[in-house]
C-alpha atoms as a PDB file:
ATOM      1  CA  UNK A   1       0.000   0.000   0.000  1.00  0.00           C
ATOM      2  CA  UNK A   2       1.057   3.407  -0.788  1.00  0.00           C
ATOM      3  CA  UNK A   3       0.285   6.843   0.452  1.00  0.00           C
ATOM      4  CA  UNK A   4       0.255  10.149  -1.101  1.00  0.00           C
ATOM      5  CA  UNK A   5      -0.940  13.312   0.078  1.00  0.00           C
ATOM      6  CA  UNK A   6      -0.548  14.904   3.507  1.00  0.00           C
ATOM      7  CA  UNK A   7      -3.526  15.755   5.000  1.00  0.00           C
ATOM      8  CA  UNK A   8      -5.786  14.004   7.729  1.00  0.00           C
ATOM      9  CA  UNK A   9      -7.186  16.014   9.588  1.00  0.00           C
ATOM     10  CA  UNK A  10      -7.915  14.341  13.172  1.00  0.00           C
ATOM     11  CA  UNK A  11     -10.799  17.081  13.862  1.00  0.00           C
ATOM     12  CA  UNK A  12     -12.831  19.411  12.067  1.00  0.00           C
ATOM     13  CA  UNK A  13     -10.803  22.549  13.284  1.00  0.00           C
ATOM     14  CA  UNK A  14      -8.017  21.244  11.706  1.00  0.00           C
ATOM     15  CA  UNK A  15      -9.654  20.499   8.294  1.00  0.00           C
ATOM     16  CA  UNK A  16     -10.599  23.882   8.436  1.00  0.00           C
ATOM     17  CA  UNK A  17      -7.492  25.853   9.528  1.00  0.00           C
ATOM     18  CA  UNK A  18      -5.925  23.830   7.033  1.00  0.00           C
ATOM     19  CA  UNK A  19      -8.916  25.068   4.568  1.00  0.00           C
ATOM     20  CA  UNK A  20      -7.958  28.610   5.580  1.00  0.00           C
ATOM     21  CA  UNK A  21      -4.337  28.363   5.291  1.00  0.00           C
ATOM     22  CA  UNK A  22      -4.503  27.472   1.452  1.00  0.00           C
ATOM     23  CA  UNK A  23      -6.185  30.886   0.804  1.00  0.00           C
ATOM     24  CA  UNK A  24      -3.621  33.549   0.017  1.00  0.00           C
ATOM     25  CA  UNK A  25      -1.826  30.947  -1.979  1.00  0.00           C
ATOM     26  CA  UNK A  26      -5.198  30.633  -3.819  1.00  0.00           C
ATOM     27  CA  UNK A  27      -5.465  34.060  -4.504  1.00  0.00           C
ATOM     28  CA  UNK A  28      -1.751  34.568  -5.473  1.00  0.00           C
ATOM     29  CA  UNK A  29      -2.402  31.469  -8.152  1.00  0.00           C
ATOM     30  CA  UNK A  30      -5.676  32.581  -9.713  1.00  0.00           C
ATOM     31  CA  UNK A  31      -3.883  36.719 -10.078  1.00  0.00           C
ATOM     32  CA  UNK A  32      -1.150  34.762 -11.841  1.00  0.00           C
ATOM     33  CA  UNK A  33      -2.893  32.651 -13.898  1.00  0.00           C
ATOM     34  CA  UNK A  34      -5.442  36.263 -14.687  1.00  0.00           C
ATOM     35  CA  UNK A  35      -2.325  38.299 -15.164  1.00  0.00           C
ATOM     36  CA  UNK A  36      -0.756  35.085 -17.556  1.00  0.00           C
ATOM     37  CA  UNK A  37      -3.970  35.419 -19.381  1.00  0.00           C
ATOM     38  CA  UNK A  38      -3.522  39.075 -20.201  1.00  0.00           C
ATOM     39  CA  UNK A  39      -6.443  40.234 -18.091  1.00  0.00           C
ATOM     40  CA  UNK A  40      -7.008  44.216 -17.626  1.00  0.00           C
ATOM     41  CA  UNK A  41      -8.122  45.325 -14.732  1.00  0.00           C
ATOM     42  CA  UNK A  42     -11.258  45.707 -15.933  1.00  0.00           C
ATOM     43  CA  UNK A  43     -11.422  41.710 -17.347  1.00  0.00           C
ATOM     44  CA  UNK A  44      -9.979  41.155 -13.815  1.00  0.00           C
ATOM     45  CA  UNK A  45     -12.343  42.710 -11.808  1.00  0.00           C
ATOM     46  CA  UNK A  46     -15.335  41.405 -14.192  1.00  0.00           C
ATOM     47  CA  UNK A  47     -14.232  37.514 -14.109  1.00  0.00           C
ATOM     48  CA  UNK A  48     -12.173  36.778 -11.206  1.00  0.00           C
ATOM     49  CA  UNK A  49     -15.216  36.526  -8.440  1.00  0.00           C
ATOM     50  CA  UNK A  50     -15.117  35.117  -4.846  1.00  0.00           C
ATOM     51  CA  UNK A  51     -16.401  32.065  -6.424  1.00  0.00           C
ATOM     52  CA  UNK A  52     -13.255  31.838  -8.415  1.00  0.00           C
ATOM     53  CA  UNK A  53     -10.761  32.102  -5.781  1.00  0.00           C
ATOM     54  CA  UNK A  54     -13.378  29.587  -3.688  1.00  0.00           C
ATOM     55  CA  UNK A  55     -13.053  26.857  -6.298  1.00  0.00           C
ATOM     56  CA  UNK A  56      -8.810  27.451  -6.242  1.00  0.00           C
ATOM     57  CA  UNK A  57      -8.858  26.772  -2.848  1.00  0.00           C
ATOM     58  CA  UNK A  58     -10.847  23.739  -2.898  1.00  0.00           C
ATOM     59  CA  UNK A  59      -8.725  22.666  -5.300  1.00  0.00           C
ATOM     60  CA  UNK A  60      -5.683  23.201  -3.695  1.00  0.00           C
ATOM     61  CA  UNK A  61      -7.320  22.040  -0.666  1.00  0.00           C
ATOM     62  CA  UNK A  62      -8.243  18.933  -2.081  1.00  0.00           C
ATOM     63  CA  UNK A  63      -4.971  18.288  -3.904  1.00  0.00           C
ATOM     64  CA  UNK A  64      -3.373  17.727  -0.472  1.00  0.00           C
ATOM     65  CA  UNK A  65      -5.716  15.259   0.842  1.00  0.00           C
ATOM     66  CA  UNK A  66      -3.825  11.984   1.895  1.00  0.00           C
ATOM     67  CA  UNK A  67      -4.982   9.196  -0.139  1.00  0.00           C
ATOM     68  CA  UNK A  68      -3.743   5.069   0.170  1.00  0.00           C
ATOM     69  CA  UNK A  69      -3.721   3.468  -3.014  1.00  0.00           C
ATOM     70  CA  UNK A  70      -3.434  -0.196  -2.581  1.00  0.00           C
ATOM     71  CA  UNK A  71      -4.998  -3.612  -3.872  1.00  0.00           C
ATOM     72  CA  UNK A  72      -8.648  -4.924  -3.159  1.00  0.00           C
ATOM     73  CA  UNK A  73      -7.240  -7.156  -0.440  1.00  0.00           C
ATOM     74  CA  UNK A  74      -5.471  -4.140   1.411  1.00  0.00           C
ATOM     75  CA  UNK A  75      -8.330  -2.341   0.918  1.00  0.00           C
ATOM     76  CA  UNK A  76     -10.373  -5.424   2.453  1.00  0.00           C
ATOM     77  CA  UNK A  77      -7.899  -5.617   5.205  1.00  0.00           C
ATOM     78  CA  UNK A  78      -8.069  -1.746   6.254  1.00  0.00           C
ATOM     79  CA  UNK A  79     -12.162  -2.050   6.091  1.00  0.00           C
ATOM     80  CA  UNK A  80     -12.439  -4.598   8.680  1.00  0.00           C
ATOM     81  CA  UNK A  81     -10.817  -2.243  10.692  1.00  0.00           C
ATOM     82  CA  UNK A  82     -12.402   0.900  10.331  1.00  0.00           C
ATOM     83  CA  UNK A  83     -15.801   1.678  12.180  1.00  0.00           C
ATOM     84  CA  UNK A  84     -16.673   4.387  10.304  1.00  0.00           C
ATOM     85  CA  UNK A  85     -18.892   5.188   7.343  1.00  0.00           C
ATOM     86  CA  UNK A  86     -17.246   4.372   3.899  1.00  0.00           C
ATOM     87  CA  UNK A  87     -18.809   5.528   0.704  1.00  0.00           C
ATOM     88  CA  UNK A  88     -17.116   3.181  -2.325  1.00  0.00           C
ATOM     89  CA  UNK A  89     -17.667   4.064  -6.024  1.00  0.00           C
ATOM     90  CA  UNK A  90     -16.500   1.835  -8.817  1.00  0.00           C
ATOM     91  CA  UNK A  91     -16.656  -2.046  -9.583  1.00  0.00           C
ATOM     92  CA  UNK A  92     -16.060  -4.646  -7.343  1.00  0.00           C
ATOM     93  CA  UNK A  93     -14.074  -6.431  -9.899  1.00  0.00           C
ATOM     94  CA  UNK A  94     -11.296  -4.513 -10.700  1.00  0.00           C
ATOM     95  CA  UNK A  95      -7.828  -5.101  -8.652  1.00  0.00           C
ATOM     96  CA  UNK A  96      -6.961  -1.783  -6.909  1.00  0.00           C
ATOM     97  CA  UNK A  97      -8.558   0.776  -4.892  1.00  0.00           C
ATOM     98  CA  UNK A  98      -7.635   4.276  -3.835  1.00  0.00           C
ATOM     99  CA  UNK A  99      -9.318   5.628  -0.323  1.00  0.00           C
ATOM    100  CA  UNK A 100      -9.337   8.752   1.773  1.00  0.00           C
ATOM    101  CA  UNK A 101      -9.934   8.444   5.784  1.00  0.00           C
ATOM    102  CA  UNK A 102     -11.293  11.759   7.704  1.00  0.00           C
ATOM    103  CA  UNK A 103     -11.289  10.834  11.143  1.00  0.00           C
ATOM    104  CA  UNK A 104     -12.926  13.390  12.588  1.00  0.00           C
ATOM    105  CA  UNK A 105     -16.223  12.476  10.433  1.00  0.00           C
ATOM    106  CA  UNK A 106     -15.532   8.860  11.207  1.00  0.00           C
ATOM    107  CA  UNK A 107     -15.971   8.600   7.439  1.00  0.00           C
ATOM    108  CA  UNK A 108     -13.944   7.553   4.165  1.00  0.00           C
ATOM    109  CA  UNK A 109     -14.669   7.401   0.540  1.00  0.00           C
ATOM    110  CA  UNK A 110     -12.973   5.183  -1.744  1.00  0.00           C
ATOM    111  CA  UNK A 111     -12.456   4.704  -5.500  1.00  0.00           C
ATOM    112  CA  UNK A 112     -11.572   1.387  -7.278  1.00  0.00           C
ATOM    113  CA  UNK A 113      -9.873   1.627 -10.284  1.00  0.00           C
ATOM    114  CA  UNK A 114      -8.129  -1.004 -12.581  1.00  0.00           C
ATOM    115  CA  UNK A 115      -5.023   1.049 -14.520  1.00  0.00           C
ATOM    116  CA  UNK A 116      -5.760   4.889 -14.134  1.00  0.00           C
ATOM    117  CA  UNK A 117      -3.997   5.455 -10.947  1.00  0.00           C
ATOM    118  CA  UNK A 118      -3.478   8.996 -11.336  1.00  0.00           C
ATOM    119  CA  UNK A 119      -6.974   9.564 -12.593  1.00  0.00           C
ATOM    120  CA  UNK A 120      -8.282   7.741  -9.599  1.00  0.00           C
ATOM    121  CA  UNK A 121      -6.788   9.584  -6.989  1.00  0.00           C
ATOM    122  CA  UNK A 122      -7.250  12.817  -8.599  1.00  0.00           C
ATOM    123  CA  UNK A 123     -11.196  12.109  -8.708  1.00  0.00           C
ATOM    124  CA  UNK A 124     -11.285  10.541  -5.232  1.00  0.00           C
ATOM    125  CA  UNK A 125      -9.685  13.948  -3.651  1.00  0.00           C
ATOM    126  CA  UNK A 126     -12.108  15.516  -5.176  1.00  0.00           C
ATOM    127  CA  UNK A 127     -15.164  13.506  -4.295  1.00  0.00           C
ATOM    128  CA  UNK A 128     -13.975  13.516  -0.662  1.00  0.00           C
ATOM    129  CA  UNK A 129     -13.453  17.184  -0.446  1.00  0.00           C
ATOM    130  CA  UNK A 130     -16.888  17.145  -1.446  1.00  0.00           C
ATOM    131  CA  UNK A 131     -18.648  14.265   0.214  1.00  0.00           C
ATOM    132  CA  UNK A 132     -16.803  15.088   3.603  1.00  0.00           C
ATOM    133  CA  UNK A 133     -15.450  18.795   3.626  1.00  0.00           C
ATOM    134  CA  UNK A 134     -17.294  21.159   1.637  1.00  0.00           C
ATOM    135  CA  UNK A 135     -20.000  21.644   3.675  1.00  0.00           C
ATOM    136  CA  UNK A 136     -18.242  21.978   6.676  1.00  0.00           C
ATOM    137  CA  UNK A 137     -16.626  25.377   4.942  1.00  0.00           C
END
């Protein structure tokens, strides 16, 4: 089994100071990618909303997530073992799965995924940041 990411959060307040902290670097990326894209200030102020800096930092936010990748049987292995509330998408016949814990929620949500490892992860982080996170935001 592997791991990639960083963040767990053991409780809420930590999700969301870690939420929080991701913020100016939001901002700073969406100005760059506004000023990359020849924006004026008048495009800027027009197009680059609260909304738009909201979705960078859930993005960011979500990019950070810790995720374990490993095969159906570690997968297995780890479920017996956790209490909690998992929501799985994907087959049950395909040989690897990718899952996100949030212990504070006493929840995880898990992706199974035959070749696409990358693509896998990347969708799970999302679909935990919204499953678990975004409304706590």
């Amino acid at each position: 089994m592997d791991v990639e990411g960083r963040l767990s959060p053991e409780t809420e307040w930590a999700a969301r100071e870690a939420y929080e902290a991701v913020g100016p670097t939001a901002q700073l990326v969406v100005k760059e990618v506004a000023k990359a894209m020849a924006f004026d200030r008048e495009e800027y102020r027009e197009r680059v909303t609260g909304d738009v800096v909201e979705t960078a930092r859930d993005v960011l936010f979500a990019a950070e997530l810790e995720v374990r990748v490993g095969s159906r049987d570690e997968y297995e292995a780890w479920r017996e073992g956790f209490e909690g509330e998992v929501s799985e998408r994907g087959s049950e016949n395909v040989d690897s799965v990718a899952w996100h814990v949030a212990p504070f929620a006493d929840a995880a949500v898990a992706a199974t995924f035959q070749a696409e490892r990358d693509a896998a992860v990347g969708t799970l982080r999302r679909q935990a940041y919204g499953e678990i996170y975004k409304a706590r935001f």
